[in-house]
PDB file of N, CA and C in Angstrom:
ATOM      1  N   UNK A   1      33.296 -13.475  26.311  1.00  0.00           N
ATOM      2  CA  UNK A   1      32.100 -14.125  25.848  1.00  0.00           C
ATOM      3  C   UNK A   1      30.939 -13.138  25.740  1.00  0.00           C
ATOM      4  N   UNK A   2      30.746 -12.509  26.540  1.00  0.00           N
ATOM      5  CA  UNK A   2      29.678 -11.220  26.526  1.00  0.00           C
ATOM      6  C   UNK A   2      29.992  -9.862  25.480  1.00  0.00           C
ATOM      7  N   UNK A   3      31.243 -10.069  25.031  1.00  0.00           N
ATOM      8  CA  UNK A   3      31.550  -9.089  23.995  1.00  0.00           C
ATOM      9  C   UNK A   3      31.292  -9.567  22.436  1.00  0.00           C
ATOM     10  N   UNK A   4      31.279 -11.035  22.449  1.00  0.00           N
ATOM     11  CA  UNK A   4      31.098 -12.165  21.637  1.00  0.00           C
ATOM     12  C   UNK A   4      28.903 -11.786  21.608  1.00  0.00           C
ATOM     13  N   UNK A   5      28.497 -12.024  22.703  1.00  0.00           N
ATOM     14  CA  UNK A   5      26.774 -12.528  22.136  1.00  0.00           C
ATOM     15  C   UNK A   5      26.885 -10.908  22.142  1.00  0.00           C
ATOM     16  N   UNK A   6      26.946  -9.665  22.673  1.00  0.00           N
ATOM     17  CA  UNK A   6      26.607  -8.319  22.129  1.00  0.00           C
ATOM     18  C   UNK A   6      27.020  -8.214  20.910  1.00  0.00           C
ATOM     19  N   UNK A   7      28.183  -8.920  19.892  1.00  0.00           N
ATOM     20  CA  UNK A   7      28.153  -8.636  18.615  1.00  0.00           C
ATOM     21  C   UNK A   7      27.454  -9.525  17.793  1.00  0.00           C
ATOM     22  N   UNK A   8      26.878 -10.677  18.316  1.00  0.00           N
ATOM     23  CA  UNK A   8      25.662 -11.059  17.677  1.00  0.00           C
ATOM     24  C   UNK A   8      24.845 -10.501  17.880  1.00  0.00           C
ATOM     25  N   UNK A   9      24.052 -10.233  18.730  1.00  0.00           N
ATOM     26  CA  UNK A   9      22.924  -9.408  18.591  1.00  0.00           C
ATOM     27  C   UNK A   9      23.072  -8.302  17.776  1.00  0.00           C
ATOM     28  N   UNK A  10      23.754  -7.293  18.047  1.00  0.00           N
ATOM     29  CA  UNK A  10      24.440  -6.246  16.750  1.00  0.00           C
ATOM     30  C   UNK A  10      23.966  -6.657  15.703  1.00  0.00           C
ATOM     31  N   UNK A  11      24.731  -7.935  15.556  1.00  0.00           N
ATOM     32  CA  UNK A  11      24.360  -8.519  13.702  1.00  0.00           C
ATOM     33  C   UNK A  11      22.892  -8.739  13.298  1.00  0.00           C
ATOM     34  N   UNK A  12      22.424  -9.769  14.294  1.00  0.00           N
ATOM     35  CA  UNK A  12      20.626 -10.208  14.250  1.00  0.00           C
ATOM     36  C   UNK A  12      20.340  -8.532  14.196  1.00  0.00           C
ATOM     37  N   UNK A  13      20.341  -7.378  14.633  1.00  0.00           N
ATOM     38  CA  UNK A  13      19.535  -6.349  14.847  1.00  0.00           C
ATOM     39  C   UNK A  13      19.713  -5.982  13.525  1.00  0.00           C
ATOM     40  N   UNK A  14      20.965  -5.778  12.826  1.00  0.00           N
ATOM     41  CA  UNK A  14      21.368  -5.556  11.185  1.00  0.00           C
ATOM     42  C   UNK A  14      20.878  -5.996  10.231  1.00  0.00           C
ATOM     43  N   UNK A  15      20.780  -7.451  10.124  1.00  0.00           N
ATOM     44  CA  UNK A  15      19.973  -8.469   9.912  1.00  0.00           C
ATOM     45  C   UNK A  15      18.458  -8.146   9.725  1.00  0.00           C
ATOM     46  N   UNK A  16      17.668  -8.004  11.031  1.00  0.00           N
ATOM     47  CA  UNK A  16      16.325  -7.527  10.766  1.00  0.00           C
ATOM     48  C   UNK A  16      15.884  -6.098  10.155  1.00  0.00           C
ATOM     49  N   UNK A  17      17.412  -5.115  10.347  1.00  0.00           N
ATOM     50  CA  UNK A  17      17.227  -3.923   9.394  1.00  0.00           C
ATOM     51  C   UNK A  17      17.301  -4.025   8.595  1.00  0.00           C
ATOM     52  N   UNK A  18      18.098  -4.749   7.658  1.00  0.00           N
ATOM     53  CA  UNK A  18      17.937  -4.951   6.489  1.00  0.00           C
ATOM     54  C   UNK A  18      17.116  -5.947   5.408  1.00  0.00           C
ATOM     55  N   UNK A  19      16.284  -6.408   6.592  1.00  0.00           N
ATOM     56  CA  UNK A  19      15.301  -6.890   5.631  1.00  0.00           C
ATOM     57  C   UNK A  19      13.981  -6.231   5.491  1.00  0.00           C
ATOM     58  N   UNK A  20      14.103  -5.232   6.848  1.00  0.00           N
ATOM     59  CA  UNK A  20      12.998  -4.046   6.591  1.00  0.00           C
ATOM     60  C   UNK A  20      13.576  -3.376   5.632  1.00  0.00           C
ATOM     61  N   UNK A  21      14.415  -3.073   5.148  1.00  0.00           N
ATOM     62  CA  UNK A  21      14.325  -2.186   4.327  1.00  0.00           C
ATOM     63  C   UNK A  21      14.461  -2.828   3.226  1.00  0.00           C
ATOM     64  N   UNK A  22      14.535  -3.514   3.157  1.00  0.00           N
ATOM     65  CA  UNK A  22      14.652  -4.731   1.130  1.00  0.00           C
ATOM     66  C   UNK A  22      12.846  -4.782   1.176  1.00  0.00           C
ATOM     67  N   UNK A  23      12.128  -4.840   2.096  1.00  0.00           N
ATOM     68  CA  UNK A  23      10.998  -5.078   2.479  1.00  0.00           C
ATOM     69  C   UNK A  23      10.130  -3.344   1.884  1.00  0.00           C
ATOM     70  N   UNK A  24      10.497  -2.147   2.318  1.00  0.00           N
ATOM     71  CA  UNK A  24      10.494  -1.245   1.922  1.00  0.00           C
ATOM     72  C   UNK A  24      10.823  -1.191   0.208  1.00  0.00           C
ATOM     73  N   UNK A  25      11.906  -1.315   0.148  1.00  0.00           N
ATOM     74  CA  UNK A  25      11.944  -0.929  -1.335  1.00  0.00           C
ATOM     75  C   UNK A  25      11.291  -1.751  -2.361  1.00  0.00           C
ATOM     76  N   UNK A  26      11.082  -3.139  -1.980  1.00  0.00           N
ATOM     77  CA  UNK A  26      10.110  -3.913  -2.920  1.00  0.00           C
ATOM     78  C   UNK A  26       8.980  -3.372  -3.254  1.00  0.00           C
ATOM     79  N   UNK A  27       8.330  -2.850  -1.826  1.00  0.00           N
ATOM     80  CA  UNK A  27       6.645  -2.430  -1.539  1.00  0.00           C
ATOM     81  C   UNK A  27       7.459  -1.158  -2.631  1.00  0.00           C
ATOM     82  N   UNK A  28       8.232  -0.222  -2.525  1.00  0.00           N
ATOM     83  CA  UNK A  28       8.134   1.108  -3.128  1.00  0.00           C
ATOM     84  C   UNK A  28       8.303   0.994  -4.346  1.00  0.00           C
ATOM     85  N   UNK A  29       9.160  -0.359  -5.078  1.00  0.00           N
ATOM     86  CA  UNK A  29       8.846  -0.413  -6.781  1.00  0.00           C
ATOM     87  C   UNK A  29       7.659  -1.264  -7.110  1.00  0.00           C
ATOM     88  N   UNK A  30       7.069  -1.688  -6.326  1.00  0.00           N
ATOM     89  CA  UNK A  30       5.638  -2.243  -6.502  1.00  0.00           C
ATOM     90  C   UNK A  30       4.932  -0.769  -6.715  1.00  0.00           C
ATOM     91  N   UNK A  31       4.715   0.094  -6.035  1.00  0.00           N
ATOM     92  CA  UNK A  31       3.666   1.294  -5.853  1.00  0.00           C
ATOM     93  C   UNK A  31       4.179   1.884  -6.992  1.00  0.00           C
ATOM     94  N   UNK A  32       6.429   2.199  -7.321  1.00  0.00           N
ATOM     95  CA  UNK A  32       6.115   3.010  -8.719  1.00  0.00           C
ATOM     96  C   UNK A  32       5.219   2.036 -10.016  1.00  0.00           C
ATOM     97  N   UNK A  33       5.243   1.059 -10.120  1.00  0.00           N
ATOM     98  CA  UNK A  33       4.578   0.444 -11.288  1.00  0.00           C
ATOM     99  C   UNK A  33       3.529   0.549 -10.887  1.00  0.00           C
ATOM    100  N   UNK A  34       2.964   0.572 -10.535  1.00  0.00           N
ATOM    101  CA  UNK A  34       1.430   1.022 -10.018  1.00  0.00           C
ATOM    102  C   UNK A  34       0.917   2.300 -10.324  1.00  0.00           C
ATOM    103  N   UNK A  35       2.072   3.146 -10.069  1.00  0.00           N
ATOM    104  CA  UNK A  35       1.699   4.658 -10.098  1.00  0.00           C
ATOM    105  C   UNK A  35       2.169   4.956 -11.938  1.00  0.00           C
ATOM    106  N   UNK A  36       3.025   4.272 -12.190  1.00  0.00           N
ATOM    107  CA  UNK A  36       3.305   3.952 -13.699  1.00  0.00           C
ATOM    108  C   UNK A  36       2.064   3.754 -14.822  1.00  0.00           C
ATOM    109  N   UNK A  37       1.516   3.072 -13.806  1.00  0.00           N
ATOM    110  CA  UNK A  37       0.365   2.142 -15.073  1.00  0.00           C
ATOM    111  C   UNK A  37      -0.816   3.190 -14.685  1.00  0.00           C
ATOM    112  N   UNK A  38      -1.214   3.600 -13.214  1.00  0.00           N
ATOM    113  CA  UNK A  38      -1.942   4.810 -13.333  1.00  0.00           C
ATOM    114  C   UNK A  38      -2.074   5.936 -13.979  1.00  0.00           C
ATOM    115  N   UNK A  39      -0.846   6.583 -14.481  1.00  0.00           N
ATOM    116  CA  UNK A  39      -0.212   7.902 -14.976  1.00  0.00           C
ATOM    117  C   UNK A  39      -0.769   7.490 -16.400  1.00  0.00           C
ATOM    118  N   UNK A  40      -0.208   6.323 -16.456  1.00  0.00           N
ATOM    119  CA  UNK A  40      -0.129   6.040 -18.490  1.00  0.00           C
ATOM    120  C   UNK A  40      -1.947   5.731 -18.758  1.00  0.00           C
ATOM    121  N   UNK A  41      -3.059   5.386 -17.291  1.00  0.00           N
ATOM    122  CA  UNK A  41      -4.380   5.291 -17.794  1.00  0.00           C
ATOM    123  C   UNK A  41      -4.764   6.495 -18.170  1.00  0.00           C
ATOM    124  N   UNK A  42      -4.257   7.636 -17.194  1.00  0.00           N
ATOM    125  CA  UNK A  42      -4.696   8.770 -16.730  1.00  0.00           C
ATOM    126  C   UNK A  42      -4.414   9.637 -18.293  1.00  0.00           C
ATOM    127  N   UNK A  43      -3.203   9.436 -18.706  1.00  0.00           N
ATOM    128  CA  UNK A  43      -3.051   9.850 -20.227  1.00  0.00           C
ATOM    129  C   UNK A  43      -3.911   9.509 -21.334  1.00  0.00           C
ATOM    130  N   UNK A  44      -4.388   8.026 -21.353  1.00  0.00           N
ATOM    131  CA  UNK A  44      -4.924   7.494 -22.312  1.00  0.00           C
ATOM    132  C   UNK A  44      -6.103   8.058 -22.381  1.00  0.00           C
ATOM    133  N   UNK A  45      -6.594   8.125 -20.906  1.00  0.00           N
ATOM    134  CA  UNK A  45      -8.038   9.024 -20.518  1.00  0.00           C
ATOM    135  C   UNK A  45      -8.564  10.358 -20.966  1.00  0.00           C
ATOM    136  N   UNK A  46      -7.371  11.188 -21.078  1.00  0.00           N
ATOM    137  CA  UNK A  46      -7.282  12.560 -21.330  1.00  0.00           C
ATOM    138  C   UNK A  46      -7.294  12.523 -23.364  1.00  0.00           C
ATOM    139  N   UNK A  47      -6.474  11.545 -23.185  1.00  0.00           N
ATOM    140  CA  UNK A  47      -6.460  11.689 -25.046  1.00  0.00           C
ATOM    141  C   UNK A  47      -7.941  11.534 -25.737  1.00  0.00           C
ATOM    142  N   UNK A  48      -8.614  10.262 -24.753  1.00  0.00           N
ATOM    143  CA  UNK A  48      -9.731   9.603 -25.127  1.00  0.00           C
ATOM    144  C   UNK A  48     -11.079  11.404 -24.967  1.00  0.00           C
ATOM    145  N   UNK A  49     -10.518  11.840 -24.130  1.00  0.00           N
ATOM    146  CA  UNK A  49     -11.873  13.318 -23.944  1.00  0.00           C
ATOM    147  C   UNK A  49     -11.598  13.844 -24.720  1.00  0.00           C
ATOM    148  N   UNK A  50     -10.700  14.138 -25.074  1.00  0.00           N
ATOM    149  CA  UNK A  50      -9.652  15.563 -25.878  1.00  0.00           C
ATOM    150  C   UNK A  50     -10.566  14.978 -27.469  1.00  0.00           C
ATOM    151  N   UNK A  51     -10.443  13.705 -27.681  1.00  0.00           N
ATOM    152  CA  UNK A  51     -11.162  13.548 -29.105  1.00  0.00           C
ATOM    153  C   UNK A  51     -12.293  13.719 -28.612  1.00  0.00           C
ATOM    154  N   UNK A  52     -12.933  12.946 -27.736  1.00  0.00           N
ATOM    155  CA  UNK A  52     -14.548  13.204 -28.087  1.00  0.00           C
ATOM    156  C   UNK A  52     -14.970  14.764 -27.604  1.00  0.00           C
ATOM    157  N   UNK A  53     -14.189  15.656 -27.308  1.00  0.00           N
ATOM    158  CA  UNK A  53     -14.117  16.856 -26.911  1.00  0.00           C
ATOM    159  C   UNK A  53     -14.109  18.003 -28.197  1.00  0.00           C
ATOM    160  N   UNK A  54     -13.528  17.359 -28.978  1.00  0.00           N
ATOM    161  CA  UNK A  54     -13.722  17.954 -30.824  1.00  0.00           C
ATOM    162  C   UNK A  54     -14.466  17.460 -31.048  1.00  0.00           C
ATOM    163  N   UNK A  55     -14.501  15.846 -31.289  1.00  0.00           N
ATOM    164  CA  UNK A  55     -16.368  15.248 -31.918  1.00  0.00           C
ATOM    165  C   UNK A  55     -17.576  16.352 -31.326  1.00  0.00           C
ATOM    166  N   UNK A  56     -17.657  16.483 -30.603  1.00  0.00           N
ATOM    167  CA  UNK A  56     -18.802  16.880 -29.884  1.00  0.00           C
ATOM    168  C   UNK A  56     -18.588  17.965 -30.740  1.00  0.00           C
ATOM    169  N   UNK A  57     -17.794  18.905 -30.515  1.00  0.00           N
ATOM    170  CA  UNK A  57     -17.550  20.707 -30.989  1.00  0.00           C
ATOM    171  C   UNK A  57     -17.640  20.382 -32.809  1.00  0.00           C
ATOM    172  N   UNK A  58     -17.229  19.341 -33.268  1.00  0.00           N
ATOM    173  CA  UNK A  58     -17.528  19.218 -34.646  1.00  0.00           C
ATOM    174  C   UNK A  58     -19.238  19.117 -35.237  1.00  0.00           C
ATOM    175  N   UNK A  59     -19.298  18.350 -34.211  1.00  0.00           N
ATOM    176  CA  UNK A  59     -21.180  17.599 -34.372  1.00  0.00           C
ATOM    177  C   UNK A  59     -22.171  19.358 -33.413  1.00  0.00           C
ATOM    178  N   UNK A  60     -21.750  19.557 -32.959  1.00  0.00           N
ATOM    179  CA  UNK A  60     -22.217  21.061 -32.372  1.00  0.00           C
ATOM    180  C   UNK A  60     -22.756  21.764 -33.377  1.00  0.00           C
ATOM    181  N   UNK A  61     -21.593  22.489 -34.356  1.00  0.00           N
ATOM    182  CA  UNK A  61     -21.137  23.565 -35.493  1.00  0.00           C
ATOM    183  C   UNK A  61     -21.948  23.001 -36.177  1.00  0.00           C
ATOM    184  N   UNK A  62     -21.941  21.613 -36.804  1.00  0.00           N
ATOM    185  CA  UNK A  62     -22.679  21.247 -38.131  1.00  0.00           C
ATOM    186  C   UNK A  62     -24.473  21.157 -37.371  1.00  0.00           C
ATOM    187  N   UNK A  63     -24.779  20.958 -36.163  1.00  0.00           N
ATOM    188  CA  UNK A  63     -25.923  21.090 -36.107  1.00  0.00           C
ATOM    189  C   UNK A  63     -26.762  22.442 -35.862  1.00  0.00           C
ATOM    190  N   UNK A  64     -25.858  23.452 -35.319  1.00  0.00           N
ATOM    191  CA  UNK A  64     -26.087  24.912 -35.893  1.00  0.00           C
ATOM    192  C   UNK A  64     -26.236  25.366 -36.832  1.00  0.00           C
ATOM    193  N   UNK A  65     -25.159  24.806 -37.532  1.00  0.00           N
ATOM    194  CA  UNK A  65     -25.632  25.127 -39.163  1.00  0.00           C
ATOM    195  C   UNK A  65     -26.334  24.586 -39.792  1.00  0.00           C
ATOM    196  N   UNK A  66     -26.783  23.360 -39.492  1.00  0.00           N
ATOM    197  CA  UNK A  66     -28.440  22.787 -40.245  1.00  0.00           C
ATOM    198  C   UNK A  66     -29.671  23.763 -39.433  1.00  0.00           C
ATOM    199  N   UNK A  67     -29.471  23.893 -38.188  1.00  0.00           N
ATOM    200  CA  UNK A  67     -30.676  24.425 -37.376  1.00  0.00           C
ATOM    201  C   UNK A  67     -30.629  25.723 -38.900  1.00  0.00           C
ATOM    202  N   UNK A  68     -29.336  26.504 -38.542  1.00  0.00           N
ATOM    203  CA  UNK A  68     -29.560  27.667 -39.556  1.00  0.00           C
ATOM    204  C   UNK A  68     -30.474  27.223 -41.162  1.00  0.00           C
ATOM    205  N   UNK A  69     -30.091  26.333 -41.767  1.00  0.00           N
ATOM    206  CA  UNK A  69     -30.507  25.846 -42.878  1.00  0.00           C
ATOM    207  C   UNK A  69     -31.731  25.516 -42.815  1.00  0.00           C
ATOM    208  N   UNK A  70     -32.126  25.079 -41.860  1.00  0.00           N
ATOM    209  CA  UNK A  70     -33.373  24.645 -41.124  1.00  0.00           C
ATOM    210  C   UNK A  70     -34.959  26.010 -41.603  1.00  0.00           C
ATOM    211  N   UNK A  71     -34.190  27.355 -40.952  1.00  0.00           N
ATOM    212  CA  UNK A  71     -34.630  28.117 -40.778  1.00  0.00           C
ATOM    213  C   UNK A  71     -34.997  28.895 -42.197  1.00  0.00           C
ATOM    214  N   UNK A  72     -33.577  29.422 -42.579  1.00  0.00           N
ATOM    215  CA  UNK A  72     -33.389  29.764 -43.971  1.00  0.00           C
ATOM    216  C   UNK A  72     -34.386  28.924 -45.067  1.00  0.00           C
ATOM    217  N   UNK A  73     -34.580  27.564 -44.870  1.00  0.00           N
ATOM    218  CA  UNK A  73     -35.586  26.817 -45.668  1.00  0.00           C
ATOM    219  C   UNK A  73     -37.033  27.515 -44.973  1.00  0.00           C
ATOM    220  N   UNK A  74     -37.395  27.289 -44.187  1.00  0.00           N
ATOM    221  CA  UNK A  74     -39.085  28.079 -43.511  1.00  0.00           C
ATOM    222  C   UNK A  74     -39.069  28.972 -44.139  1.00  0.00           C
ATOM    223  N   UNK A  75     -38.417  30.432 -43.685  1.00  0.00           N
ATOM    224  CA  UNK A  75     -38.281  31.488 -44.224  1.00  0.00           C
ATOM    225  C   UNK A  75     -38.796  31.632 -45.453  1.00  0.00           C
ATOM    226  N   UNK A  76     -38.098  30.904 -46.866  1.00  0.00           N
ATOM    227  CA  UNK A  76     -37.975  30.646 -48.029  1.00  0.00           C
ATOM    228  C   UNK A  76     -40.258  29.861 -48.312  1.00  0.00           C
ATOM    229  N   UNK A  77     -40.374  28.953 -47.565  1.00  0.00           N
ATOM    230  CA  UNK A  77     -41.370  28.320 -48.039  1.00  0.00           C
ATOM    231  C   UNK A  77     -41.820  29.604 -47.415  1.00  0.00           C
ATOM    232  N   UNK A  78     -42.262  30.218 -46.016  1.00  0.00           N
ATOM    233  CA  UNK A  78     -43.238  31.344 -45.736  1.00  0.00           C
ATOM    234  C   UNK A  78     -43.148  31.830 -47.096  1.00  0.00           C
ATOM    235  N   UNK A  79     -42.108  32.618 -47.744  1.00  0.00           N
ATOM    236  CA  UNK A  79     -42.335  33.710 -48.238  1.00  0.00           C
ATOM    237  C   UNK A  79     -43.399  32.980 -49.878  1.00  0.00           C
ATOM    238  N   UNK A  80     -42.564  31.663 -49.963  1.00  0.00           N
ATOM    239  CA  UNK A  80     -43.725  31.320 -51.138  1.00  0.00           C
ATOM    240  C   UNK A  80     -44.885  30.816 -51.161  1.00  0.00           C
ATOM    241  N   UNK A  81     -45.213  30.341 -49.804  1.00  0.00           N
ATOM    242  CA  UNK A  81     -46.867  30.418 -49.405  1.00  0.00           C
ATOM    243  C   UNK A  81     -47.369  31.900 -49.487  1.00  0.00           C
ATOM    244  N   UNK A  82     -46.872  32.487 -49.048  1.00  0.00           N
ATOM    245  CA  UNK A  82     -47.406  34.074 -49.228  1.00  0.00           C
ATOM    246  C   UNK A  82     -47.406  34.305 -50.428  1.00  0.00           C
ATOM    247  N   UNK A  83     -47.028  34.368 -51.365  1.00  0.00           N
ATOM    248  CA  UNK A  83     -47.077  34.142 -52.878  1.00  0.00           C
ATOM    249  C   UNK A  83     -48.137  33.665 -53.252  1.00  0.00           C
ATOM    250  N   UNK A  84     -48.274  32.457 -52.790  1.00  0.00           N
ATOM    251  CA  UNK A  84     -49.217  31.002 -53.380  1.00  0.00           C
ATOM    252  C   UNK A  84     -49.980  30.839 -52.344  1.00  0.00           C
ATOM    253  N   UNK A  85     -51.012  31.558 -52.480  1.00  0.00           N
ATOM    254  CA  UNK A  85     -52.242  31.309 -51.388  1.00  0.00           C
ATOM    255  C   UNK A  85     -53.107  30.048 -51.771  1.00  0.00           C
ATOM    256  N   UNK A  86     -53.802  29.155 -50.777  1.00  0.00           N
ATOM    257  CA  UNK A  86     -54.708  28.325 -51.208  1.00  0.00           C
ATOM    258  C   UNK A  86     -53.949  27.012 -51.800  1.00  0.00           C
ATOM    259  N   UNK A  87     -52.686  26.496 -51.545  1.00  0.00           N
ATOM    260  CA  UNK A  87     -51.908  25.296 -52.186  1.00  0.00           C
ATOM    261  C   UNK A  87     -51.870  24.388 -51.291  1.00  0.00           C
ATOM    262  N   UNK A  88     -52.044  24.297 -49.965  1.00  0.00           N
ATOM    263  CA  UNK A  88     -52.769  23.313 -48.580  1.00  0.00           C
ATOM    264  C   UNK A  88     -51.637  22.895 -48.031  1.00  0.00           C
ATOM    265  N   UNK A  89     -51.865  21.731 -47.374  1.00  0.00           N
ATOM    266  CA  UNK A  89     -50.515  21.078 -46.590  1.00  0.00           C
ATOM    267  C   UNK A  89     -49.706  20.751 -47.546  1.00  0.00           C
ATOM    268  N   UNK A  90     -50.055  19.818 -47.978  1.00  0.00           N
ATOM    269  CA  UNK A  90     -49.190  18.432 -49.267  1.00  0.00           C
ATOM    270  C   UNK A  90     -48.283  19.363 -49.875  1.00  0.00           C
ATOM    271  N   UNK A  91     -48.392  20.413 -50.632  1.00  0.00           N
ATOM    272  CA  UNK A  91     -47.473  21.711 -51.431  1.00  0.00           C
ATOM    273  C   UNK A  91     -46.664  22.588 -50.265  1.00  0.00           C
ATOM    274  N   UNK A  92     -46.764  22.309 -49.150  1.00  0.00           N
ATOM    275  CA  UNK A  92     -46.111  23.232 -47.729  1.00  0.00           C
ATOM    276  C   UNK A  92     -44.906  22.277 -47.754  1.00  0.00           C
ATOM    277  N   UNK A  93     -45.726  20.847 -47.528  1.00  0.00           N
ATOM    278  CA  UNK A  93     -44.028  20.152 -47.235  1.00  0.00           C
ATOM    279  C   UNK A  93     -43.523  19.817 -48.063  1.00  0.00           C
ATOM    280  N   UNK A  94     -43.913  19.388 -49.165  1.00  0.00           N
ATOM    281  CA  UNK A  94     -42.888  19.287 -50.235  1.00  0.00           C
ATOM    282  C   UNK A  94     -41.961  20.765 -50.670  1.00  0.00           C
ATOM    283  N   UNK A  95     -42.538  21.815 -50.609  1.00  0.00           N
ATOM    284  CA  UNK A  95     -41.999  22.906 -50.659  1.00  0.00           C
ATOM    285  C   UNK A  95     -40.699  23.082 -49.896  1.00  0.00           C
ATOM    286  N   UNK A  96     -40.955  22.715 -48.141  1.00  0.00           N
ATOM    287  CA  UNK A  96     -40.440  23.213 -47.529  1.00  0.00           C
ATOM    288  C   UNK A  96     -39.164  22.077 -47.686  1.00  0.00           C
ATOM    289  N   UNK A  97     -39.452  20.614 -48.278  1.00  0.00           N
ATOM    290  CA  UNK A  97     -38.465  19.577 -47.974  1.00  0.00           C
ATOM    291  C   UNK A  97     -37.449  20.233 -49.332  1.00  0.00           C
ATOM    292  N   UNK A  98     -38.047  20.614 -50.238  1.00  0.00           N
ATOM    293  CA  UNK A  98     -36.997  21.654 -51.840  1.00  0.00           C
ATOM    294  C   UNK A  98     -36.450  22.403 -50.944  1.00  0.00           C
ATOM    295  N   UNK A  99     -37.176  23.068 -50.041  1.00  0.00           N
ATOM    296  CA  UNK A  99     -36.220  24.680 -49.828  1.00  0.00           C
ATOM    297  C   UNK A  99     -34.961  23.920 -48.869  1.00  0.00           C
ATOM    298  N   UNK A 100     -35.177  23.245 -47.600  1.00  0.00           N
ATOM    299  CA  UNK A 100     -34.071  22.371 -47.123  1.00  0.00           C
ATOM    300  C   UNK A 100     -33.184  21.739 -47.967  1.00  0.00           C
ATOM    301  N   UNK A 101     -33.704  21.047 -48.678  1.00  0.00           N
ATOM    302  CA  UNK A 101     -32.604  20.325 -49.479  1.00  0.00           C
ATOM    303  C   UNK A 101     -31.512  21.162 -50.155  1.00  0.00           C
ATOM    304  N   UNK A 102     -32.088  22.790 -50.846  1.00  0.00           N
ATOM    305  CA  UNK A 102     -31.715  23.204 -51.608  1.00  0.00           C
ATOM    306  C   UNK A 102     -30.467  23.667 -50.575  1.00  0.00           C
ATOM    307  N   UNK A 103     -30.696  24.604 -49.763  1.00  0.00           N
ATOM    308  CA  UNK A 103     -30.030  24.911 -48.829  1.00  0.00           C
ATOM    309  C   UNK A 103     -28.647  23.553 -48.360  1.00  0.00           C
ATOM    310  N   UNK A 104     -29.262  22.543 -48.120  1.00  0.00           N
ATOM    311  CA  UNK A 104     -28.075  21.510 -47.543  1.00  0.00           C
ATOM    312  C   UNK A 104     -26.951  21.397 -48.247  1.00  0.00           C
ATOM    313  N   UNK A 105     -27.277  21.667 -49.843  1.00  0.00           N
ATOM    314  CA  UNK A 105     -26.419  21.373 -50.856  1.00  0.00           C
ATOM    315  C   UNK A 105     -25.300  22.478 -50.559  1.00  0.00           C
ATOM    316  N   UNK A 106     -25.611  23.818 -50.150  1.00  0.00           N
ATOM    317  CA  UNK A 106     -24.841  24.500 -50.033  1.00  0.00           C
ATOM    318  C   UNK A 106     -23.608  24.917 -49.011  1.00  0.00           C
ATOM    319  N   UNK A 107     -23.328  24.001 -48.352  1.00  0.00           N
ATOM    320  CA  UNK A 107     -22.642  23.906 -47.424  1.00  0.00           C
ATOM    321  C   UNK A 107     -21.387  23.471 -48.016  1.00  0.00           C
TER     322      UNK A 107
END
């Protein structure tokens, strides 16, 4: 009889091991889908910089190169105010909005 309840207990002890561990592996494919759906944000995240990471470097370049155009237009009106002495404000900016424009076209 005592060889009888030591192999129950045996079993109950088997029993509670193995539901720790069904208990374990649930929790551990719970965490991979978890770590699944993290990985795949973590990607989406990186794709999402990576573009606005060129936008930016696109919108950068083209505003260097207006600053340049920018300049290249001044330049252009200085040199024809120096030309054209005595033509006041009103003939400066319209001047200077021709010499920009002219310039933008050329891009």
């Amino acid at each position: 009889m005592a060889e009888y309840h030591d192999r129950l207990q045996e079993v109950e002890r088997y029993k509670a091991k193995l539901k720790e561990n069904k208990q374990l592996v649930d929790e551990a494919r719970m965490n991979k889908g978890l770590l699944t759906q993290a990985l795949q944000l973590k990607d989406e995240t990186m794709e999402s910089l990576k573009r606005r990471n060129g936008e930016n470097l696109r919108l950068k370049k083209l505003l260097e190169a207006t600053k340049k155009q920018l300049e290249v237009a001044t330049l252009e009106v200085s040199k024809k105010l120096a030309l054209k002495k005595g033509n006041g404000w009103p003939s400066l900016i319209v001047m200077m909005m021709g010499a920009f424009f002219e310039n933008t076209t050329k891009i």
